[in-house]
PDB file of N, CA and C in Angstrom:
ATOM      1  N   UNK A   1       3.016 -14.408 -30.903  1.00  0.00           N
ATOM      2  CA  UNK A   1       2.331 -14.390 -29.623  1.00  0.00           C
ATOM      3  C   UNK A   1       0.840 -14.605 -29.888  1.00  0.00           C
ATOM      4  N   UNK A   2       0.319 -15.451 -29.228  1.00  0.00           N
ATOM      5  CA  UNK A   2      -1.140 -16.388 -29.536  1.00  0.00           C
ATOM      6  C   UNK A   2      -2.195 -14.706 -28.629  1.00  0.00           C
ATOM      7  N   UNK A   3      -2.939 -14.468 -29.700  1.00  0.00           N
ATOM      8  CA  UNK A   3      -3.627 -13.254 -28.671  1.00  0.00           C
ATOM      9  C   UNK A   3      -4.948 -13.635 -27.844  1.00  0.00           C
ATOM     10  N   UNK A   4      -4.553 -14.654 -27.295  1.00  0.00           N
ATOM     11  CA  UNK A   4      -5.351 -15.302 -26.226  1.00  0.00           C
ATOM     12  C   UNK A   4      -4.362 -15.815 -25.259  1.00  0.00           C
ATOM     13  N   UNK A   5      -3.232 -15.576 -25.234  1.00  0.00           N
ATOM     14  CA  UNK A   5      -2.393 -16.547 -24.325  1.00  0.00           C
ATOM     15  C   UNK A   5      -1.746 -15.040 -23.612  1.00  0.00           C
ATOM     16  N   UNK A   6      -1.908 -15.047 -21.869  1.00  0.00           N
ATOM     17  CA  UNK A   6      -1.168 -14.624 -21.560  1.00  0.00           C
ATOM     18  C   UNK A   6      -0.042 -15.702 -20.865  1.00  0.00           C
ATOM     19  N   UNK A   7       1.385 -14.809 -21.512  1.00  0.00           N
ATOM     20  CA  UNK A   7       2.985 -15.231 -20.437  1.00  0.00           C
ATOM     21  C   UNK A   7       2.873 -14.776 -19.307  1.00  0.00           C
ATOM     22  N   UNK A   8       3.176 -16.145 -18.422  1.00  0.00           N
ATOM     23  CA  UNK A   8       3.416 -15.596 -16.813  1.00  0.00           C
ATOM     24  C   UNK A   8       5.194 -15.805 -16.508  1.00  0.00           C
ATOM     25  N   UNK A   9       5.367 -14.760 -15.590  1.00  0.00           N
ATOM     26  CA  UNK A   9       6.399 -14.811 -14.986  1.00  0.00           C
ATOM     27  C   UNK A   9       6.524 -14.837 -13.347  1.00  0.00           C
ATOM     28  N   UNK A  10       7.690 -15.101 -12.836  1.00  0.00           N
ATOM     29  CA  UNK A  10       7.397 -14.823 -11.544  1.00  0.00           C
ATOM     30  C   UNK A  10       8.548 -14.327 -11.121  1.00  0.00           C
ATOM     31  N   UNK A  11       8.838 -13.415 -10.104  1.00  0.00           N
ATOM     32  CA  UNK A  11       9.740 -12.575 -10.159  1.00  0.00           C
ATOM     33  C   UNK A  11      10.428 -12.931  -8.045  1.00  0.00           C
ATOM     34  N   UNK A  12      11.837 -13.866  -8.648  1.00  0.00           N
ATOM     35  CA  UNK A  12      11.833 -13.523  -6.993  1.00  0.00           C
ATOM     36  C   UNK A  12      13.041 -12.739  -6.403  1.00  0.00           C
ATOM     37  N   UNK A  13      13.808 -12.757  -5.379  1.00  0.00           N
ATOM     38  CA  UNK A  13      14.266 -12.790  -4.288  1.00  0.00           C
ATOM     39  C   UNK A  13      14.881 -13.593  -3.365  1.00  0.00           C
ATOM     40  N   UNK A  14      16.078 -14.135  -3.630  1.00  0.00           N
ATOM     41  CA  UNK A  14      16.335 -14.865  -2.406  1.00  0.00           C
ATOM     42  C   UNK A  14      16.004 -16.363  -2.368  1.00  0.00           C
ATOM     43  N   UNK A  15      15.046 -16.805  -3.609  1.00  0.00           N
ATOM     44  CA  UNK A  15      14.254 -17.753  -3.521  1.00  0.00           C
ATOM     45  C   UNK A  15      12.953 -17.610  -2.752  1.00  0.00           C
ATOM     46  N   UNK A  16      12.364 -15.981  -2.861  1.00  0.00           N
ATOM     47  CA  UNK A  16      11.088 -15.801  -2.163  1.00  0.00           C
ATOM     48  C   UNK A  16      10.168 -15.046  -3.248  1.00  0.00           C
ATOM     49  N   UNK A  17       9.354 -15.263  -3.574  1.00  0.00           N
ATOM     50  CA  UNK A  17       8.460 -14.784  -4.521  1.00  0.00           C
ATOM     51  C   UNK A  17       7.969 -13.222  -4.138  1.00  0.00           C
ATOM     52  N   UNK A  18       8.445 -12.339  -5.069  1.00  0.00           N
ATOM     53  CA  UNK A  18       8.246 -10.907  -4.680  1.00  0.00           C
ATOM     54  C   UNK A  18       7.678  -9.975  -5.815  1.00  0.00           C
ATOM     55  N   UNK A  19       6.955 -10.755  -6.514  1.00  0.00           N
ATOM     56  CA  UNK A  19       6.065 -10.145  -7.715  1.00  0.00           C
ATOM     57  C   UNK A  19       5.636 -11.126  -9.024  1.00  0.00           C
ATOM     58  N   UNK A  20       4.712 -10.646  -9.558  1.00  0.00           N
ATOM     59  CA  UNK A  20       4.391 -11.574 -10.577  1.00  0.00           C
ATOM     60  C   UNK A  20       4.285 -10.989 -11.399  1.00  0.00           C
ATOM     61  N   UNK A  21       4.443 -11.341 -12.880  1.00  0.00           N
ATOM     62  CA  UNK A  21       4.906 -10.858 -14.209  1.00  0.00           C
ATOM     63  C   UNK A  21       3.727 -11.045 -15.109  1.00  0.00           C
ATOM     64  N   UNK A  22       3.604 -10.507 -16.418  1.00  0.00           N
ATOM     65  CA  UNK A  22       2.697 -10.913 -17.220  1.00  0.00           C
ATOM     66  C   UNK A  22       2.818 -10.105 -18.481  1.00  0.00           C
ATOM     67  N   UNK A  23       2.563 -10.824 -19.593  1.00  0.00           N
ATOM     68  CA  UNK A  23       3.280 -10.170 -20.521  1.00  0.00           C
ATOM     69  C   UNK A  23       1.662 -11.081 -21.929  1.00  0.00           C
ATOM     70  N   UNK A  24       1.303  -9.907 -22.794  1.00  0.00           N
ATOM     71  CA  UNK A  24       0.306 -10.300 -23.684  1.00  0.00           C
ATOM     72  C   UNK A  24      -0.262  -9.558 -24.875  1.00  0.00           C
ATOM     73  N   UNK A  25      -0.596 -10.151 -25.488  1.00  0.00           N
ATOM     74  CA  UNK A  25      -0.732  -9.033 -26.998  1.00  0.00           C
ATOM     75  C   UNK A  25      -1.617  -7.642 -26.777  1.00  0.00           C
ATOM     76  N   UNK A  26      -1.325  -6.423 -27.501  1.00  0.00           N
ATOM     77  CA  UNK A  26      -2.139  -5.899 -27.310  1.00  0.00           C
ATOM     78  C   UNK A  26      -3.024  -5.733 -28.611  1.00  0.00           C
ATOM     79  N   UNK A  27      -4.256  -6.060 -28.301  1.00  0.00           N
ATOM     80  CA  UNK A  27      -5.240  -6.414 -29.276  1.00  0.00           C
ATOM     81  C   UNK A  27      -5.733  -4.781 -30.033  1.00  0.00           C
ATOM     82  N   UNK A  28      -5.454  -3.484 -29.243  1.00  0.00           N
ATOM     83  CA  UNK A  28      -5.360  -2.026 -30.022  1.00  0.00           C
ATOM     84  C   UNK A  28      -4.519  -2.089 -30.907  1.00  0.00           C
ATOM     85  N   UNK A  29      -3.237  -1.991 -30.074  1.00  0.00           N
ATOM     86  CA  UNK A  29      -2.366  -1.232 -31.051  1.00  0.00           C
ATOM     87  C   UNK A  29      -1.701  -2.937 -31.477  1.00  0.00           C
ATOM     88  N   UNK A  30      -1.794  -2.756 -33.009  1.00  0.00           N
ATOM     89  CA  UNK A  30      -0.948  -3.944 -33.705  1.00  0.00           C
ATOM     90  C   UNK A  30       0.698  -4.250 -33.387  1.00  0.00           C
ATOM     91  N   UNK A  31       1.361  -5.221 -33.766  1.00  0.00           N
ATOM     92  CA  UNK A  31       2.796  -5.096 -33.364  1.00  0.00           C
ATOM     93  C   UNK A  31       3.096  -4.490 -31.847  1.00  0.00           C
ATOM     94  N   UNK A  32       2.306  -4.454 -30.686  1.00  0.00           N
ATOM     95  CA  UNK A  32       3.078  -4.481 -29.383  1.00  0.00           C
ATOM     96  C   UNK A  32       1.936  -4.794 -28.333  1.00  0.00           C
ATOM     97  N   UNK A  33       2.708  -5.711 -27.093  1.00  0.00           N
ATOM     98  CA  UNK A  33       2.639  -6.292 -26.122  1.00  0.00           C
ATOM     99  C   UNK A  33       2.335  -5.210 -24.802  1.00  0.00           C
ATOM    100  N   UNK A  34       1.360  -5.891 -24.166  1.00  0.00           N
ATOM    101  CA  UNK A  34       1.290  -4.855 -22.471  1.00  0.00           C
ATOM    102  C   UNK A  34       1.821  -6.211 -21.941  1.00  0.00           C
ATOM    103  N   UNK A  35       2.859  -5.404 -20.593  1.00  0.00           N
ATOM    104  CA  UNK A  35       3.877  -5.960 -19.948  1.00  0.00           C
ATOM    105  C   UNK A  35       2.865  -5.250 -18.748  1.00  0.00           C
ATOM    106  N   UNK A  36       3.116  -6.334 -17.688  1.00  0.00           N
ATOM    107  CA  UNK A  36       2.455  -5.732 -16.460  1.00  0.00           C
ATOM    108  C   UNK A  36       3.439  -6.280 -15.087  1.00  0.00           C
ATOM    109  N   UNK A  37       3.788  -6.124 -13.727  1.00  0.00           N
ATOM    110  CA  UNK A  37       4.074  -6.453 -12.637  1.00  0.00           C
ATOM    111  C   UNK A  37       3.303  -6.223 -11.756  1.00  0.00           C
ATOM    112  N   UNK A  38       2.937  -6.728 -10.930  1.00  0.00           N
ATOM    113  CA  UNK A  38       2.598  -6.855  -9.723  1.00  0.00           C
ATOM    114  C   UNK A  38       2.924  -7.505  -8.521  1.00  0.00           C
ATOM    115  N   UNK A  39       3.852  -6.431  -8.089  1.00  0.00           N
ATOM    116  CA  UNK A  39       4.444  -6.298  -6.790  1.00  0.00           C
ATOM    117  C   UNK A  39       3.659  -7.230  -5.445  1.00  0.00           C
ATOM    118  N   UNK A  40       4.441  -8.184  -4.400  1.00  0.00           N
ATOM    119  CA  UNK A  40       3.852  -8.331  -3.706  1.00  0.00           C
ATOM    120  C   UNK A  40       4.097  -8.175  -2.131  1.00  0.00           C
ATOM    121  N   UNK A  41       3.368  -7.750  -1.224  1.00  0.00           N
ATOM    122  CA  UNK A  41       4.378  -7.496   0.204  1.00  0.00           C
ATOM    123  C   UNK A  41       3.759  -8.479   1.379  1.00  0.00           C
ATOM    124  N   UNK A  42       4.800  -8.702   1.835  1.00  0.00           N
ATOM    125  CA  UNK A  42       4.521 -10.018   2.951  1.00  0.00           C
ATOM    126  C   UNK A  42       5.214  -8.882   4.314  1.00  0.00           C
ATOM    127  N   UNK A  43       4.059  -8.957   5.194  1.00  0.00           N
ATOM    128  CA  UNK A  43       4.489  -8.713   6.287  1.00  0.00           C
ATOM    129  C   UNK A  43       4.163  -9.852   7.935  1.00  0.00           C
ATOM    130  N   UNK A  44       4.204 -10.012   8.315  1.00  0.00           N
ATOM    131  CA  UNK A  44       4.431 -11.149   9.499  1.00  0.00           C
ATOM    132  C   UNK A  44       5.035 -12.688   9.328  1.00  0.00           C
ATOM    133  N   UNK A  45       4.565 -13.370   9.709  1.00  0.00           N
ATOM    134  CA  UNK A  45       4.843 -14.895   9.599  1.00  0.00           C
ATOM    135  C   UNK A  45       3.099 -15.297   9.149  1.00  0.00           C
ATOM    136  N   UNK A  46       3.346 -16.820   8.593  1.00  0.00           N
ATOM    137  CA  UNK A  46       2.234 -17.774   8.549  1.00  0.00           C
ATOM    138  C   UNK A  46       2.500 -18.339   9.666  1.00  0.00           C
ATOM    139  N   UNK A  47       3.274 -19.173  10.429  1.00  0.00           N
ATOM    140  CA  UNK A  47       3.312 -19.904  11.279  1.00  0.00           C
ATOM    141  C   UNK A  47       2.727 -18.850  13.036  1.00  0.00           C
ATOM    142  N   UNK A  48       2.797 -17.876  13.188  1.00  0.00           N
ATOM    143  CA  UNK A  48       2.083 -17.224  14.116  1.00  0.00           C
ATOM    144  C   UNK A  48       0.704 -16.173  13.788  1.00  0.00           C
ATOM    145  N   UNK A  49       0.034 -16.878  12.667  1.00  0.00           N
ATOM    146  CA  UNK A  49      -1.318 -16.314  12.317  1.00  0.00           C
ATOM    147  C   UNK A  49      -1.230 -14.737  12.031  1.00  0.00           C
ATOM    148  N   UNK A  50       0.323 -13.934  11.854  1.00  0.00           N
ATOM    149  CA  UNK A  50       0.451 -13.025  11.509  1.00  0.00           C
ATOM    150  C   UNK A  50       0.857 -12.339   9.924  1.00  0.00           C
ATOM    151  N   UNK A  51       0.680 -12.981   9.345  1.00  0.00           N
ATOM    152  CA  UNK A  51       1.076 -12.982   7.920  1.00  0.00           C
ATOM    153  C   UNK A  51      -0.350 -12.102   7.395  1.00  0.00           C
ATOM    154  N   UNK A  52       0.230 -11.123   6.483  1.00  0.00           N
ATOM    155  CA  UNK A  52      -0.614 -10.416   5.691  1.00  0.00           C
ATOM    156  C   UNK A  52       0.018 -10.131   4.185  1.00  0.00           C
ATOM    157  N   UNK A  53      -0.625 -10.495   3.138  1.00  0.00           N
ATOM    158  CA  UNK A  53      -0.141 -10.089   1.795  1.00  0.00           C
ATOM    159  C   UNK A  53      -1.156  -9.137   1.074  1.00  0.00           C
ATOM    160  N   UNK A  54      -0.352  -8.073   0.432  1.00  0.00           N
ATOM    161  CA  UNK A  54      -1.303  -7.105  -0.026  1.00  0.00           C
ATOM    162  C   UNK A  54      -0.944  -6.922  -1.158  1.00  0.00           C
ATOM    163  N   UNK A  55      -0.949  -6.404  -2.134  1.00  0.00           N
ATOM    164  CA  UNK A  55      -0.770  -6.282  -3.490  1.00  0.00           C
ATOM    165  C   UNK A  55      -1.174  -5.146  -3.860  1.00  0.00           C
ATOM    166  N   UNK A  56      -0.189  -4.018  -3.582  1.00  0.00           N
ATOM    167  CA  UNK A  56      -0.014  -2.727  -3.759  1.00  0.00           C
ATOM    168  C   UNK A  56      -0.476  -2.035  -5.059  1.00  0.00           C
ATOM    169  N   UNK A  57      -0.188  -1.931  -6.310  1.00  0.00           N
ATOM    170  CA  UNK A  57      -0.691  -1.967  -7.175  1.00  0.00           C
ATOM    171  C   UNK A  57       0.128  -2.216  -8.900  1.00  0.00           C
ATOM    172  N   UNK A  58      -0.878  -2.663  -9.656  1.00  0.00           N
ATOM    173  CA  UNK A  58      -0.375  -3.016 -10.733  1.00  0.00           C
ATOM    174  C   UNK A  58       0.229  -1.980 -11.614  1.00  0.00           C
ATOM    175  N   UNK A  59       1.644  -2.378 -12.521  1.00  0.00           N
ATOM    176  CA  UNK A  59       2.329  -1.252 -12.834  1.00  0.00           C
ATOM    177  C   UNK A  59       2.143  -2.031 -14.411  1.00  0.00           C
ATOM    178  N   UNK A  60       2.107  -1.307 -15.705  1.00  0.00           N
ATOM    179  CA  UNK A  60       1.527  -1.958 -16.885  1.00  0.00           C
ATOM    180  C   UNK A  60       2.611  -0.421 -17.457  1.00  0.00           C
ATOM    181  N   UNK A  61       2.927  -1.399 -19.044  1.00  0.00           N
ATOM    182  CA  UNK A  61       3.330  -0.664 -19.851  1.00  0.00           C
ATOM    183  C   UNK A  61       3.167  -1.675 -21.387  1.00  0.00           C
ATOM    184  N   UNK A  62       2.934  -0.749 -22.390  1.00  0.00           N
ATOM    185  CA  UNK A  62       3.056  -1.288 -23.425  1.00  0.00           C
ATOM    186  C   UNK A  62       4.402  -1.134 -24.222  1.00  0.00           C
ATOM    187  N   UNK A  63       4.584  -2.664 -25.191  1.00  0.00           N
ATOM    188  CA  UNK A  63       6.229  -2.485 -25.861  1.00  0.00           C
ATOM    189  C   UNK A  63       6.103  -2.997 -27.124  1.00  0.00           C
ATOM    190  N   UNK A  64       6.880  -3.070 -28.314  1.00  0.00           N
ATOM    191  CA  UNK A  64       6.881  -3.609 -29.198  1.00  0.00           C
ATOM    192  C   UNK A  64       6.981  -4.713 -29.162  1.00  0.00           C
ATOM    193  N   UNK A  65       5.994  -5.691 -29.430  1.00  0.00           N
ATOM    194  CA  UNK A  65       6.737  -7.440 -29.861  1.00  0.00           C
ATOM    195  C   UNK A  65       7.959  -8.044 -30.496  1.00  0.00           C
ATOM    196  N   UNK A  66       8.506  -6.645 -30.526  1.00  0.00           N
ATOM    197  CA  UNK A  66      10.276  -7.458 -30.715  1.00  0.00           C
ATOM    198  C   UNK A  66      10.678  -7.302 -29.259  1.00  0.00           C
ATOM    199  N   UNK A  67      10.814  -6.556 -28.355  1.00  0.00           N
ATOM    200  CA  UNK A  67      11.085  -6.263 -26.923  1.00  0.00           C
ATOM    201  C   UNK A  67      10.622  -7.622 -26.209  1.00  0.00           C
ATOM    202  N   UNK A  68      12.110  -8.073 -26.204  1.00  0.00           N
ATOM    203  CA  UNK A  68      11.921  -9.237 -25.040  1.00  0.00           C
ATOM    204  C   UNK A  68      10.722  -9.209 -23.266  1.00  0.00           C
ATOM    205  N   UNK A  69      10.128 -10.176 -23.249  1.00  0.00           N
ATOM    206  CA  UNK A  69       9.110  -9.743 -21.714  1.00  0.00           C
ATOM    207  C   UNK A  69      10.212  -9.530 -20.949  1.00  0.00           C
ATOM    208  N   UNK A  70      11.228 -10.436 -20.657  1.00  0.00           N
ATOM    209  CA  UNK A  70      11.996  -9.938 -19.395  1.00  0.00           C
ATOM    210  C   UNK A  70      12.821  -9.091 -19.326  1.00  0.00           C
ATOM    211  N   UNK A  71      12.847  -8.442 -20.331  1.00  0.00           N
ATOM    212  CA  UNK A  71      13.666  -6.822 -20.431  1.00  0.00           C
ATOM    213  C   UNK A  71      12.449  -5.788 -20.130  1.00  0.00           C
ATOM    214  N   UNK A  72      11.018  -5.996 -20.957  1.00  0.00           N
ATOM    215  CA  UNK A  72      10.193  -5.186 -20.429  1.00  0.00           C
ATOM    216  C   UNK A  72       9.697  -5.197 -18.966  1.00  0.00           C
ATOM    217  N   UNK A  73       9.882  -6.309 -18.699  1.00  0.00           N
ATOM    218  CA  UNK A  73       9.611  -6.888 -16.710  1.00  0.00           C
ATOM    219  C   UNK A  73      10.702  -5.716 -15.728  1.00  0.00           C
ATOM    220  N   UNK A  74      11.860  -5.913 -16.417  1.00  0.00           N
ATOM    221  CA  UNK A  74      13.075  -4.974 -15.655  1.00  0.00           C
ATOM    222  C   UNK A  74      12.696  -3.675 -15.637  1.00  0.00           C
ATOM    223  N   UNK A  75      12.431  -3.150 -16.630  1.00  0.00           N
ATOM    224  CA  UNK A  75      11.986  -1.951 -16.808  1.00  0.00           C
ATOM    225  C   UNK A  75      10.589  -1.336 -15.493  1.00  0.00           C
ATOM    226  N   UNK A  76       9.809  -2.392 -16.135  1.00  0.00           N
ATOM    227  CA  UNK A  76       8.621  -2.294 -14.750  1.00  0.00           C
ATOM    228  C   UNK A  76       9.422  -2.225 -13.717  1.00  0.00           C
ATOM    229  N   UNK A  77       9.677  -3.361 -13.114  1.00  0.00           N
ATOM    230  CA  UNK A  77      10.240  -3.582 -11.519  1.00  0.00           C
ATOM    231  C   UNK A  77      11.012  -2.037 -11.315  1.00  0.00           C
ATOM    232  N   UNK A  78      11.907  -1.646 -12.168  1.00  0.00           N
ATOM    233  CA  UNK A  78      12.152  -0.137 -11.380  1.00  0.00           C
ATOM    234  C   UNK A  78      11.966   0.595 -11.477  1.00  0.00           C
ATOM    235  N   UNK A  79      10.367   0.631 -11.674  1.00  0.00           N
ATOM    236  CA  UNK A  79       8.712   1.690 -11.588  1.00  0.00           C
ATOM    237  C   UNK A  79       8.675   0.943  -9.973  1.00  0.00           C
ATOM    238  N   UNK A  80       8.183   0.086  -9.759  1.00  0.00           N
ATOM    239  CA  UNK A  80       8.009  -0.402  -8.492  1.00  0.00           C
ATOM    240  C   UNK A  80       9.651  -0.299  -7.396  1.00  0.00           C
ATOM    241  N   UNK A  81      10.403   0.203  -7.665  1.00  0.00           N
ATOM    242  CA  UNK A  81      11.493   0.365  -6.818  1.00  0.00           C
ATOM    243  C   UNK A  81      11.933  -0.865  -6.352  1.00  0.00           C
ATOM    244  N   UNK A  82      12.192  -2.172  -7.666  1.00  0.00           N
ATOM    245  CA  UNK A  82      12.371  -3.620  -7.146  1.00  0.00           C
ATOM    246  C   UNK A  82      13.868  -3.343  -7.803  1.00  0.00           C
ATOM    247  N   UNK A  83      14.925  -3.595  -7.558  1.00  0.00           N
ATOM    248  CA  UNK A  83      16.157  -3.670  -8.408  1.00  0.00           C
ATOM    249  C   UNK A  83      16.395  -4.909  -8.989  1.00  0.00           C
ATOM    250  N   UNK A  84      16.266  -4.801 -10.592  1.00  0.00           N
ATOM    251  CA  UNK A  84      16.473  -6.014 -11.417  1.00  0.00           C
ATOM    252  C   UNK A  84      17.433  -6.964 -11.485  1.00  0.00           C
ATOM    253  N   UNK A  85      18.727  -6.080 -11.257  1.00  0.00           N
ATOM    254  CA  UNK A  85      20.259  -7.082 -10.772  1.00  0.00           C
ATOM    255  C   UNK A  85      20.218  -7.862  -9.718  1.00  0.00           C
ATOM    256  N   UNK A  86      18.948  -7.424  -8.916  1.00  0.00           N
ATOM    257  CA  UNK A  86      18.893  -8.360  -7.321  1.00  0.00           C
ATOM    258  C   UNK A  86      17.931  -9.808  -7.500  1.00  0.00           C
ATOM    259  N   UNK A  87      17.101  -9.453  -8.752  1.00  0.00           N
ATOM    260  CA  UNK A  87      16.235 -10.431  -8.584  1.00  0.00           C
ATOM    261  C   UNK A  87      16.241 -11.613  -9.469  1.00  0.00           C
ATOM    262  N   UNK A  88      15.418 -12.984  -9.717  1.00  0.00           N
ATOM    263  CA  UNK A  88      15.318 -13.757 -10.381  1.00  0.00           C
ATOM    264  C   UNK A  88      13.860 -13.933 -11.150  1.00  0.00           C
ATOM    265  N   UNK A  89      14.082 -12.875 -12.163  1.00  0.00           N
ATOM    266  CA  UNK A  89      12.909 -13.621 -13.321  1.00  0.00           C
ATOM    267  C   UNK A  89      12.333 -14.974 -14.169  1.00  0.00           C
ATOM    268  N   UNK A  90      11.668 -15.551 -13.593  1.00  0.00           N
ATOM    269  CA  UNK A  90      11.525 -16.943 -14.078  1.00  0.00           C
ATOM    270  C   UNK A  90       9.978 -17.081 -14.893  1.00  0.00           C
ATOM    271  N   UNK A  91      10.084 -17.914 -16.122  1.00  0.00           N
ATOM    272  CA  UNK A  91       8.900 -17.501 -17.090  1.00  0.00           C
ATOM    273  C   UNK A  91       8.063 -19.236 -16.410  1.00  0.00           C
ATOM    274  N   UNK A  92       6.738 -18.756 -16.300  1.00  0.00           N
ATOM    275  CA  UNK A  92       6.325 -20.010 -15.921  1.00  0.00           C
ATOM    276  C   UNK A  92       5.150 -20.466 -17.128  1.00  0.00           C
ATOM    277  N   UNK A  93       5.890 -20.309 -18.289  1.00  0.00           N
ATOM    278  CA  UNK A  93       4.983 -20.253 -19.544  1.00  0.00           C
ATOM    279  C   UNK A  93       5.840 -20.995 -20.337  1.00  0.00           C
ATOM    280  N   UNK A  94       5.047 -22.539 -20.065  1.00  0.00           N
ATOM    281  CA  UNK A  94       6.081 -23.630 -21.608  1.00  0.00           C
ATOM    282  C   UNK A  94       6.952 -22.474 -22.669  1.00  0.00           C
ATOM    283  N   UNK A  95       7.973 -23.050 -23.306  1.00  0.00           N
ATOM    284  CA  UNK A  95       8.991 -22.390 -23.978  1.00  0.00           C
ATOM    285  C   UNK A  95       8.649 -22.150 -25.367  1.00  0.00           C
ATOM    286  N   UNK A  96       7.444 -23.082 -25.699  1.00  0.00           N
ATOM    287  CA  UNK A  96       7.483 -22.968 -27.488  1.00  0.00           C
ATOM    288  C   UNK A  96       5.961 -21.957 -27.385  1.00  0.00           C
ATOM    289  N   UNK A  97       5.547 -21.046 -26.058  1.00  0.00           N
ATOM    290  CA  UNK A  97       4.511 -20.162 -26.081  1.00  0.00           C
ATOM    291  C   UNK A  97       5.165 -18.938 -25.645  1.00  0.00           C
ATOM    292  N   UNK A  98       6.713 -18.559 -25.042  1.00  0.00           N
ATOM    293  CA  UNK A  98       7.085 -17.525 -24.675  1.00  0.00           C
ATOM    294  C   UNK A  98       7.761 -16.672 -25.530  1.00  0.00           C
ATOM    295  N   UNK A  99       7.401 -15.100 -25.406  1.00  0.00           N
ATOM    296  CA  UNK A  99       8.267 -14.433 -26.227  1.00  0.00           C
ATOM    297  C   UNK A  99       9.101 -14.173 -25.738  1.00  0.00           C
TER     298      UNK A  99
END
């Protein structure tokens, strides 16, 4: 893992985007990664000027760099009360840069 590169993920729903992922070295402690989510909430429509997105707050944990991101992502999401079996984790980080 390049310790300048953060992995993005994006985490959806349905085919609706309901959090974003992020996963990156931790430059303290040697041998492990901070994993982070951030939850996102959509309430109204765009099409009737009622749409509001807020971004509740960021949930972070650190893991060993053998610990896959999207096992540490699952783990997050049900800190945030997102259920992992419901959702679709997708890495939006070329393949020969993801852990």
């Amino acid at each position: 893992m390049d310790p300048m590169f953060v992995e993005k993920y994006e985490v959806t729903f349905n085919g609706r985007p309901i959090a974003n992922g992020y996963a990156s070295l931790d430059r303290k402690r040697g041998g492990h990664k901070n994993v982070s989510v951030l939850p996102i909430d959509r309430n109204g429509v765009f099409q009737d000027g009622t749409l509001t997105i807020t971004l509740p707050e960021l949930i972070t944990g650190g893991y060993p760099l053998a610990t896959p991101a999207t096992a540490a992502l699952e783990e997050l999401l049900g800190m945030a009360r997102i259920e992992s079996a419901k959702v679709t984790i997708r890495s939006l980080t070329p393949a020969a840069r993801s852990s």
